[in-house]
PDB file of N, CA and C in Angstrom:
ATOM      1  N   UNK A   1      17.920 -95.777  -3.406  1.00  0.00           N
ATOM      2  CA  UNK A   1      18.222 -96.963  -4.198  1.00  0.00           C
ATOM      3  C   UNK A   1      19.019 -97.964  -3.372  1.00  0.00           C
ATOM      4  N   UNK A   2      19.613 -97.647  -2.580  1.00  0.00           N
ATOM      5  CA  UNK A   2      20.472 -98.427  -1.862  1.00  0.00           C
ATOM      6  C   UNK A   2      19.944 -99.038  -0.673  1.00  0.00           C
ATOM      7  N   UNK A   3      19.027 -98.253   0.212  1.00  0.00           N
ATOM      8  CA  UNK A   3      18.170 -99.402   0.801  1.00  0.00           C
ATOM      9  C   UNK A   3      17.371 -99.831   0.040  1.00  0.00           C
ATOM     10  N   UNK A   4      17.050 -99.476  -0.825  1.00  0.00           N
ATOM     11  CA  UNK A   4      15.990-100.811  -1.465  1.00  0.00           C
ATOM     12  C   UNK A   4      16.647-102.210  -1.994  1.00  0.00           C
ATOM     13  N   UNK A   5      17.999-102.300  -2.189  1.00  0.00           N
ATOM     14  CA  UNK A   5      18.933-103.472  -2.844  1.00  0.00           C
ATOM     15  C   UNK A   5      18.984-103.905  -1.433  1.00  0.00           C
ATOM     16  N   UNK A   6      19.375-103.615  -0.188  1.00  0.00           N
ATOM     17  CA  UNK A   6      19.701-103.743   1.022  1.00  0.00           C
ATOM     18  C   UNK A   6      18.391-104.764   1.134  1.00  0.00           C
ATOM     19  N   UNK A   7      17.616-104.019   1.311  1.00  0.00           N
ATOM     20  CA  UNK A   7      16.300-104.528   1.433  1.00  0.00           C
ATOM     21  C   UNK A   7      15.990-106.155   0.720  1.00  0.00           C
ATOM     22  N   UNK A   8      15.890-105.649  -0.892  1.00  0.00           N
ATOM     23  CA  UNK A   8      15.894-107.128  -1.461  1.00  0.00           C
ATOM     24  C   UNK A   8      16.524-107.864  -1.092  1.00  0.00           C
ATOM     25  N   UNK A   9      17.899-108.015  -0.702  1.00  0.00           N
ATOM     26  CA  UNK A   9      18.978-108.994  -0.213  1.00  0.00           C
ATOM     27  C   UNK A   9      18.866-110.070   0.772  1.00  0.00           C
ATOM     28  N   UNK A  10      17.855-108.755   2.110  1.00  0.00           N
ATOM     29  CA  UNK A  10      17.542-109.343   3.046  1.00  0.00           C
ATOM     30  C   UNK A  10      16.304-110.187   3.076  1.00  0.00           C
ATOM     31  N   UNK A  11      15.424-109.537   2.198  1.00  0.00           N
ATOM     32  CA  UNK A  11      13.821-110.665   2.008  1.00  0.00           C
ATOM     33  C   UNK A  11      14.447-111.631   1.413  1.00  0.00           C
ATOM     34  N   UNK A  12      14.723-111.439  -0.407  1.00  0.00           N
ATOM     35  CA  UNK A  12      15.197-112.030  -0.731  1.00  0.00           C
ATOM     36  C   UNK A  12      16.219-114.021   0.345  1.00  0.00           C
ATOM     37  N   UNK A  13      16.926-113.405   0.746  1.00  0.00           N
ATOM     38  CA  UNK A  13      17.501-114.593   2.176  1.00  0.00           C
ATOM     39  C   UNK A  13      16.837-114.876   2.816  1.00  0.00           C
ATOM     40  N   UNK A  14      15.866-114.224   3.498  1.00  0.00           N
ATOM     41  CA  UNK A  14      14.763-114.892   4.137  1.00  0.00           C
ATOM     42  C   UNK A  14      13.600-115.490   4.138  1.00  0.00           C
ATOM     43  N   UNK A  15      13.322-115.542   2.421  1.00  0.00           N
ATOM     44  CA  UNK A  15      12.259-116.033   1.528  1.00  0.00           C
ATOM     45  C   UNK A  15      13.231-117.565   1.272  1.00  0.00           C
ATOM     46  N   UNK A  16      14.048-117.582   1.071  1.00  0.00           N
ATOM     47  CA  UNK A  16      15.080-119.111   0.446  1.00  0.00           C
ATOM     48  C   UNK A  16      15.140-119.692   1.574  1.00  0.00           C
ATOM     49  N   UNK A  17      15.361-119.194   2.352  1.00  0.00           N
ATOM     50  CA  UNK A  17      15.551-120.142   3.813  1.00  0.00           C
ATOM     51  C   UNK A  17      14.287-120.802   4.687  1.00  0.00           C
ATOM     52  N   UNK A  18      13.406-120.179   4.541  1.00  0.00           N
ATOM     53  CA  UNK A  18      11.615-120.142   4.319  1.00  0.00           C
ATOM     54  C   UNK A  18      11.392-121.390   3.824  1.00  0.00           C
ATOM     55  N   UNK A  19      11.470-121.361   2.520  1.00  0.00           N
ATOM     56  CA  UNK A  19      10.905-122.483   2.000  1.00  0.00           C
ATOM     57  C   UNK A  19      11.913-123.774   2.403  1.00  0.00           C
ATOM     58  N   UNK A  20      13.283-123.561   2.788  1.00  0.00           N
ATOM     59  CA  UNK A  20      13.929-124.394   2.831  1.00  0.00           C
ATOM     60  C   UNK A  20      13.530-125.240   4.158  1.00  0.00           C
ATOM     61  N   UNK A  21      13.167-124.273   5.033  1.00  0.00           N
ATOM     62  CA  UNK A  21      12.607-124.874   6.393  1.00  0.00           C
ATOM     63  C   UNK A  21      11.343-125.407   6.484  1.00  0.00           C
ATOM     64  N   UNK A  22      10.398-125.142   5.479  1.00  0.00           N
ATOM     65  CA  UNK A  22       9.284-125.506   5.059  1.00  0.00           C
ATOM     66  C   UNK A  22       9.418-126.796   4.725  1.00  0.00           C
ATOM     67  N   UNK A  23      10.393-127.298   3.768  1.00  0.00           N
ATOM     68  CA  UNK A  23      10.505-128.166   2.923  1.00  0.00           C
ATOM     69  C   UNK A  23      10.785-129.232   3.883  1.00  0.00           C
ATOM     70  N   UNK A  24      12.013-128.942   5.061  1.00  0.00           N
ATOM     71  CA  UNK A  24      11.914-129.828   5.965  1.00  0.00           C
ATOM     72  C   UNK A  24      11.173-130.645   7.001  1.00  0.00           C
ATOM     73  N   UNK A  25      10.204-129.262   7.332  1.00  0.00           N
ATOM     74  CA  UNK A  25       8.899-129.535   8.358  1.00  0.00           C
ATOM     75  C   UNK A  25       8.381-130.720   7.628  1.00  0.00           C
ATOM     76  N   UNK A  26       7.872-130.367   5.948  1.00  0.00           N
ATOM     77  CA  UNK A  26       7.109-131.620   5.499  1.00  0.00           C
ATOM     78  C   UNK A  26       7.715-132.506   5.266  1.00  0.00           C
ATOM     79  N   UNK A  27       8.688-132.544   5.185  1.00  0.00           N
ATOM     80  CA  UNK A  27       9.920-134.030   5.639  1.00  0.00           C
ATOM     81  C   UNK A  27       9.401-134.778   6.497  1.00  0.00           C
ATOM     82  N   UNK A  28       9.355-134.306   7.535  1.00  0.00           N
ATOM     83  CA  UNK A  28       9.382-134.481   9.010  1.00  0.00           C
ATOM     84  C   UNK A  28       8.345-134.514   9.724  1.00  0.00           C
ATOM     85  N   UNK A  29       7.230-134.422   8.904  1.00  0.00           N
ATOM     86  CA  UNK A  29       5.399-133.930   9.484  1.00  0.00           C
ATOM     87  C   UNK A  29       5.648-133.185  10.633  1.00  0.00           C
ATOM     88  N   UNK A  30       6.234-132.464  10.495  1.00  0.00           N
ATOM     89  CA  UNK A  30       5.806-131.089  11.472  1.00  0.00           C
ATOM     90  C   UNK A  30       5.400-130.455  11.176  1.00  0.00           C
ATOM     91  N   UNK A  31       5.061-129.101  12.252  1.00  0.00           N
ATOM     92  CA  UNK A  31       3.806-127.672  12.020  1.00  0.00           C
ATOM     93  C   UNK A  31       4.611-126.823  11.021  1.00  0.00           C
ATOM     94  N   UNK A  32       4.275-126.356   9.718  1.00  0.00           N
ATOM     95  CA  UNK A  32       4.518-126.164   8.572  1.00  0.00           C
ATOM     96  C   UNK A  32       4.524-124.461   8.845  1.00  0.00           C
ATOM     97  N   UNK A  33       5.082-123.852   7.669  1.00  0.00           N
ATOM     98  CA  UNK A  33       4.923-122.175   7.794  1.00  0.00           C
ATOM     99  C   UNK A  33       3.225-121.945   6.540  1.00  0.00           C
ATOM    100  N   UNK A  34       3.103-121.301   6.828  1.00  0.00           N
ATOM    101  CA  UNK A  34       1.702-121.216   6.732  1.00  0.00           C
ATOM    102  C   UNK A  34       2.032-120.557   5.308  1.00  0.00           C
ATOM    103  N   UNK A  35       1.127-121.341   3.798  1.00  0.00           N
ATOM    104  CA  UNK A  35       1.394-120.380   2.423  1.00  0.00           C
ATOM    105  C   UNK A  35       1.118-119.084   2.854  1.00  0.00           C
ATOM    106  N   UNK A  36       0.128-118.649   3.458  1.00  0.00           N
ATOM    107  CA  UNK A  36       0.060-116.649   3.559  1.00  0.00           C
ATOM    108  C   UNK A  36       1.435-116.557   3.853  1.00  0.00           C
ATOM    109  N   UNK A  37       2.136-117.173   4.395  1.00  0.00           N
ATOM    110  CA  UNK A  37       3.648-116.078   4.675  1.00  0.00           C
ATOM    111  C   UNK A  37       4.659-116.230   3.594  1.00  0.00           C
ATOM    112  N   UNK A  38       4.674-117.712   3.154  1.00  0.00           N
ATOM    113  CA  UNK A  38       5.610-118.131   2.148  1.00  0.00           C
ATOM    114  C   UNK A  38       5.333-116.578   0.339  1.00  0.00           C
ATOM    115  N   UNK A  39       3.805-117.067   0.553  1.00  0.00           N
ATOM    116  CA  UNK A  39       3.269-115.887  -0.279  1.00  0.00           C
ATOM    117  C   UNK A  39       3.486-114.480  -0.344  1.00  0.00           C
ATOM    118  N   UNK A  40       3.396-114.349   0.696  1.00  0.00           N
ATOM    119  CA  UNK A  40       3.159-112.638   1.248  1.00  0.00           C
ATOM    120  C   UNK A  40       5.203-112.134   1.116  1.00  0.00           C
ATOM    121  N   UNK A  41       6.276-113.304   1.369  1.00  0.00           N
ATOM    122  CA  UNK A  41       7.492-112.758   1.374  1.00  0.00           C
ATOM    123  C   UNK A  41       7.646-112.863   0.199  1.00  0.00           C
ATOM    124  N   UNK A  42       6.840-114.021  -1.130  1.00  0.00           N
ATOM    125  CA  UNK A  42       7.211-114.022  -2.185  1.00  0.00           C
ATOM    126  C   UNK A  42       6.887-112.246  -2.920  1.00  0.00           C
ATOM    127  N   UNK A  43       5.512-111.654  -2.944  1.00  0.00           N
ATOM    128  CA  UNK A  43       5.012-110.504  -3.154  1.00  0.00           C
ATOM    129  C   UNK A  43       5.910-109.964  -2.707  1.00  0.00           C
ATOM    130  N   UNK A  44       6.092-109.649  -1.545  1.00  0.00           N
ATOM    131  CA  UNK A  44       6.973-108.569  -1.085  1.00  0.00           C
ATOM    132  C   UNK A  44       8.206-108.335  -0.960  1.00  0.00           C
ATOM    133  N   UNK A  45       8.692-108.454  -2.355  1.00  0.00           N
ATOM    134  CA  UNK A  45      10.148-108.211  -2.275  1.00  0.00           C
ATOM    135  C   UNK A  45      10.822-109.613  -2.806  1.00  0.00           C
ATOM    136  N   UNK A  46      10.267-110.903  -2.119  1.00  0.00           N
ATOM    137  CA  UNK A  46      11.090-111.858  -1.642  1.00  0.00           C
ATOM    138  C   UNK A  46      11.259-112.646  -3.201  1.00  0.00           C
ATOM    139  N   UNK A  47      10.372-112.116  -4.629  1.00  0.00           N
ATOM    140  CA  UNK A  47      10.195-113.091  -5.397  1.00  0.00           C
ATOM    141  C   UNK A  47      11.376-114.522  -6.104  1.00  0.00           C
ATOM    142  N   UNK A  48      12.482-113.656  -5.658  1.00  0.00           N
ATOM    143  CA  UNK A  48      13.700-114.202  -6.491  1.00  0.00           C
ATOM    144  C   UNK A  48      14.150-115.304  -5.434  1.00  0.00           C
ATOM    145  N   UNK A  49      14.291-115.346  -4.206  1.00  0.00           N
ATOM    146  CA  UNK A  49      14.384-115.986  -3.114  1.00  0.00           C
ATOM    147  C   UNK A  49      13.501-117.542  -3.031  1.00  0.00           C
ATOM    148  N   UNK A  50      12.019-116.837  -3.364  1.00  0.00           N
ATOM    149  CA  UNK A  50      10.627-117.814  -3.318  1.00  0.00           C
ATOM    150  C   UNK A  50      11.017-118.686  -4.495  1.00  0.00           C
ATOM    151  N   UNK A  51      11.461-118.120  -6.078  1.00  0.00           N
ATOM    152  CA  UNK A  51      11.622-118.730  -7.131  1.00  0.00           C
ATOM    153  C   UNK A  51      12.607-119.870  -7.149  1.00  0.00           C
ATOM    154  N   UNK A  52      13.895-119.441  -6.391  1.00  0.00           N
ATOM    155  CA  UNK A  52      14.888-120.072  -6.327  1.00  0.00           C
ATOM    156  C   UNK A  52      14.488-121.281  -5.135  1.00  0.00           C
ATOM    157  N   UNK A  53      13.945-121.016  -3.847  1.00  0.00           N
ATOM    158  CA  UNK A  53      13.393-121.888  -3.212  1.00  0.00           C
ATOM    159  C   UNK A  53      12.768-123.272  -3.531  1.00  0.00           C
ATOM    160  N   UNK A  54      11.690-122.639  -4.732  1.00  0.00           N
ATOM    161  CA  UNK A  54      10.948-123.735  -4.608  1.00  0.00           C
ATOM    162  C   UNK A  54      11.056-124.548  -5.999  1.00  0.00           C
ATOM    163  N   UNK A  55      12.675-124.039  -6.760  1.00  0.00           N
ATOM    164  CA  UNK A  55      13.457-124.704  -7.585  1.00  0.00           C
ATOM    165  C   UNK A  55      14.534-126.089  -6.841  1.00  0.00           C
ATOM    166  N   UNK A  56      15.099-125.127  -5.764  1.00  0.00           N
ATOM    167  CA  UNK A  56      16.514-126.262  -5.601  1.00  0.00           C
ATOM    168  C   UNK A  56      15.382-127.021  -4.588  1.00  0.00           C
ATOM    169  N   UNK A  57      14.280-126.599  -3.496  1.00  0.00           N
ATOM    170  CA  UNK A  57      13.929-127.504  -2.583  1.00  0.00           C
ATOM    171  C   UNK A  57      12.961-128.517  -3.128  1.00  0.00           C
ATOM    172  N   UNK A  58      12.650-128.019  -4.790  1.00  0.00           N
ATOM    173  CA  UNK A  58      11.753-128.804  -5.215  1.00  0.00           C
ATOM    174  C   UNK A  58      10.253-128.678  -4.360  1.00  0.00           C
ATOM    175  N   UNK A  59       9.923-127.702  -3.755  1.00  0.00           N
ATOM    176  CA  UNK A  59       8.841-127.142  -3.251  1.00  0.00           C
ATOM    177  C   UNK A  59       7.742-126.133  -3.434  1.00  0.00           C
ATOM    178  N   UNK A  60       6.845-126.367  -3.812  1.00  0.00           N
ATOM    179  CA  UNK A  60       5.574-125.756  -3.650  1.00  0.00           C
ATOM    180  C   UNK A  60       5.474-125.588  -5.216  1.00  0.00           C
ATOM    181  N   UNK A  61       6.214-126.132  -5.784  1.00  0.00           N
ATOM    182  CA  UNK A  61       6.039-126.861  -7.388  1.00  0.00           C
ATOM    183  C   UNK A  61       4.757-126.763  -8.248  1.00  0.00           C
ATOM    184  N   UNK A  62       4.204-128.113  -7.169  1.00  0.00           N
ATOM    185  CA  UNK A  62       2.834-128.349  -8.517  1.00  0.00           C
ATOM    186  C   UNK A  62       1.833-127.197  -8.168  1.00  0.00           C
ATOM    187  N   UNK A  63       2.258-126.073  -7.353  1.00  0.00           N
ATOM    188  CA  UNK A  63       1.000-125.156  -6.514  1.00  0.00           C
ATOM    189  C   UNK A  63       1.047-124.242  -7.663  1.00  0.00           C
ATOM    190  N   UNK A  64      -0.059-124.121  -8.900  1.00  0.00           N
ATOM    191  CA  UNK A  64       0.005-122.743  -9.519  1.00  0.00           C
ATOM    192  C   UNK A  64       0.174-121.414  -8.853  1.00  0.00           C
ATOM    193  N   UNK A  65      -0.426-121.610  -7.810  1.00  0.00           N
ATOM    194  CA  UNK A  65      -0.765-120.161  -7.608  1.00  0.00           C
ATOM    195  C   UNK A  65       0.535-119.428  -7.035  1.00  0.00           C
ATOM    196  N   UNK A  66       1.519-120.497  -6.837  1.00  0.00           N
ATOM    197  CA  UNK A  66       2.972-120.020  -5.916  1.00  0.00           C
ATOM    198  C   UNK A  66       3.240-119.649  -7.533  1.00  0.00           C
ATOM    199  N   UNK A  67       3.408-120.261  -8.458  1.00  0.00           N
ATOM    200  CA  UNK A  67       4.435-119.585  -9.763  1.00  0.00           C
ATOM    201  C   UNK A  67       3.579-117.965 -10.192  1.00  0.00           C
ATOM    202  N   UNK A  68       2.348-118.249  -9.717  1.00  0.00           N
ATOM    203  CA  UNK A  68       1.915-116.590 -10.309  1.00  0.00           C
ATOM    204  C   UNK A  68       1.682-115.452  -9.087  1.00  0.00           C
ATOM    205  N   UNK A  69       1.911-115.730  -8.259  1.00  0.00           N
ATOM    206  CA  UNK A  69       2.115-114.756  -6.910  1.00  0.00           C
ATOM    207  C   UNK A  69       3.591-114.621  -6.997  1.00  0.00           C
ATOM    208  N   UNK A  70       4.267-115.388  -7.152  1.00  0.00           N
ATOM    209  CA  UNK A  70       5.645-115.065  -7.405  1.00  0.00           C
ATOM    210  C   UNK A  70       6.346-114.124  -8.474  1.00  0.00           C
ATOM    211  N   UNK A  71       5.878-114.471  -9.897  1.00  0.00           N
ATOM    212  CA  UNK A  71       5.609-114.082 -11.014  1.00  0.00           C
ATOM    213  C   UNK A  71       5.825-112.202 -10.885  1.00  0.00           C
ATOM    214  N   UNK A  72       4.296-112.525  -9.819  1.00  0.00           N
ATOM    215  CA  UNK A  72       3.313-111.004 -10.030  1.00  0.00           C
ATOM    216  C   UNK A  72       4.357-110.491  -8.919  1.00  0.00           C
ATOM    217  N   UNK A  73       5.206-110.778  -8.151  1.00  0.00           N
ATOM    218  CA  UNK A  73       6.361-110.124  -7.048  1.00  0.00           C
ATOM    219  C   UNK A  73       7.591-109.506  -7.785  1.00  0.00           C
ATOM    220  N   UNK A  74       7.746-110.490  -9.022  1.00  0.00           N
ATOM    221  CA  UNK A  74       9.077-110.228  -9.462  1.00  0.00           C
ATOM    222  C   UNK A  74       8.723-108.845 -10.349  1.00  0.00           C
ATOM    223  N   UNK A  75       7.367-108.593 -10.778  1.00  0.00           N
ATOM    224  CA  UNK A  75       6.834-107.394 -11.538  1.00  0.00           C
ATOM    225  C   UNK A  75       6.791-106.185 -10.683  1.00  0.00           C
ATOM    226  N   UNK A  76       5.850-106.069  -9.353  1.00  0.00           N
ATOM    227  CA  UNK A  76       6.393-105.490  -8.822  1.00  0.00           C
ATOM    228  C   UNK A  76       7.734-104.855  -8.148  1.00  0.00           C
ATOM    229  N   UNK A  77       8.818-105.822  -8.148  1.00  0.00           N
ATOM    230  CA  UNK A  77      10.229-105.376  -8.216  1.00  0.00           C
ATOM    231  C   UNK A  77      10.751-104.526  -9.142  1.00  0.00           C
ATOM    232  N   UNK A  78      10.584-105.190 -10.358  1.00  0.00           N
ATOM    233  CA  UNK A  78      10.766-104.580 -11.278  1.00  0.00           C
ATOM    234  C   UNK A  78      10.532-102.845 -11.594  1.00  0.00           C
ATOM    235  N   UNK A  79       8.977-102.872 -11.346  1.00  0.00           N
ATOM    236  CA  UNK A  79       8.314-101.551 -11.314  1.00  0.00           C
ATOM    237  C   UNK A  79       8.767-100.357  -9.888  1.00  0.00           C
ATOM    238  N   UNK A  80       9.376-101.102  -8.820  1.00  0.00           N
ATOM    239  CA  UNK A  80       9.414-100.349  -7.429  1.00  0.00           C
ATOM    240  C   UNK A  80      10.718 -99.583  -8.290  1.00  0.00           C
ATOM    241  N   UNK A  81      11.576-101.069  -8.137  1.00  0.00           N
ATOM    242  CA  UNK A  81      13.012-100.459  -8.820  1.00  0.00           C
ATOM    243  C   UNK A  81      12.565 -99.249 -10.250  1.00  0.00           C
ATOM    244  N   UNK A  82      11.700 -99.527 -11.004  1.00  0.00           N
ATOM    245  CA  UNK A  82      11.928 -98.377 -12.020  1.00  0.00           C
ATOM    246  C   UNK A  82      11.317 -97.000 -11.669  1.00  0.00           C
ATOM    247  N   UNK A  83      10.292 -96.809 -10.546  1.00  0.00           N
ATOM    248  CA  UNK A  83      10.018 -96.039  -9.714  1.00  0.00           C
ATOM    249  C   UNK A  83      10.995 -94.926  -9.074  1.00  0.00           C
ATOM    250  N   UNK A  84      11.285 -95.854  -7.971  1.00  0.00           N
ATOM    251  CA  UNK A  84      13.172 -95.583  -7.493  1.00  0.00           C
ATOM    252  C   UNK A  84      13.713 -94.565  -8.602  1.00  0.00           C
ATOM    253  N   UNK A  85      14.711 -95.065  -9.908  1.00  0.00           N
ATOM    254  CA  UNK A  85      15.380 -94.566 -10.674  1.00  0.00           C
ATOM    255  C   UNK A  85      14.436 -93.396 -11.287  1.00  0.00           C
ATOM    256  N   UNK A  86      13.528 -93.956 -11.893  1.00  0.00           N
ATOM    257  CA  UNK A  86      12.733 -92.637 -12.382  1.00  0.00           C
ATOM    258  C   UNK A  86      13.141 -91.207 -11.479  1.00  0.00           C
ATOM    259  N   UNK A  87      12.320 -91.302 -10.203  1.00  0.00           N
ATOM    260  CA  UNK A  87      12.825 -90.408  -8.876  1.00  0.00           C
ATOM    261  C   UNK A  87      14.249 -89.662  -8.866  1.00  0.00           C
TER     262      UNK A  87
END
């Protein structure tokens, strides 16, 4: 249980900072982080990070598919963590 909080903490931070650097590139028209990754950290672990991201940066907003890949991350959390405890 305790690396797995460890764990979230760290995606989690590195999913917020993600989009935050994202948000700047398209500021700035620079080479962007590619949605498969923004996605793939949201799924994996990162959902709360991705959510909060693309709240305060105001990013990746109007993209449905970021609120339900995200969505479907925070479920899987949910379920790993009740996994975990079950165990």
């Amino acid at each position: 249980m305790y690396y797995f909080t460890i764990y979230l903490v760290v995606v989690n931070l590195i999913t917020f900072f993600l989009y935050g650097i994202d948000k700047s590139k398209a500021k700035h028209r620079k080479w962007r982080i590619k949605e498969s990754v923004l996605l793939g950290f949201g799924f994996f672990g990162g959902a709360i990070g991705a959510l909060l991201g693309m709240v305060v940066f105001r990013h990746k907003t109007k993209h449905w598919y970021f609120w339900i890949v995200n969505f479907l991350g925070l479920c899987v959390i949910f379920a790993v963590d009740w996994l975990i405890r079950l165990l």
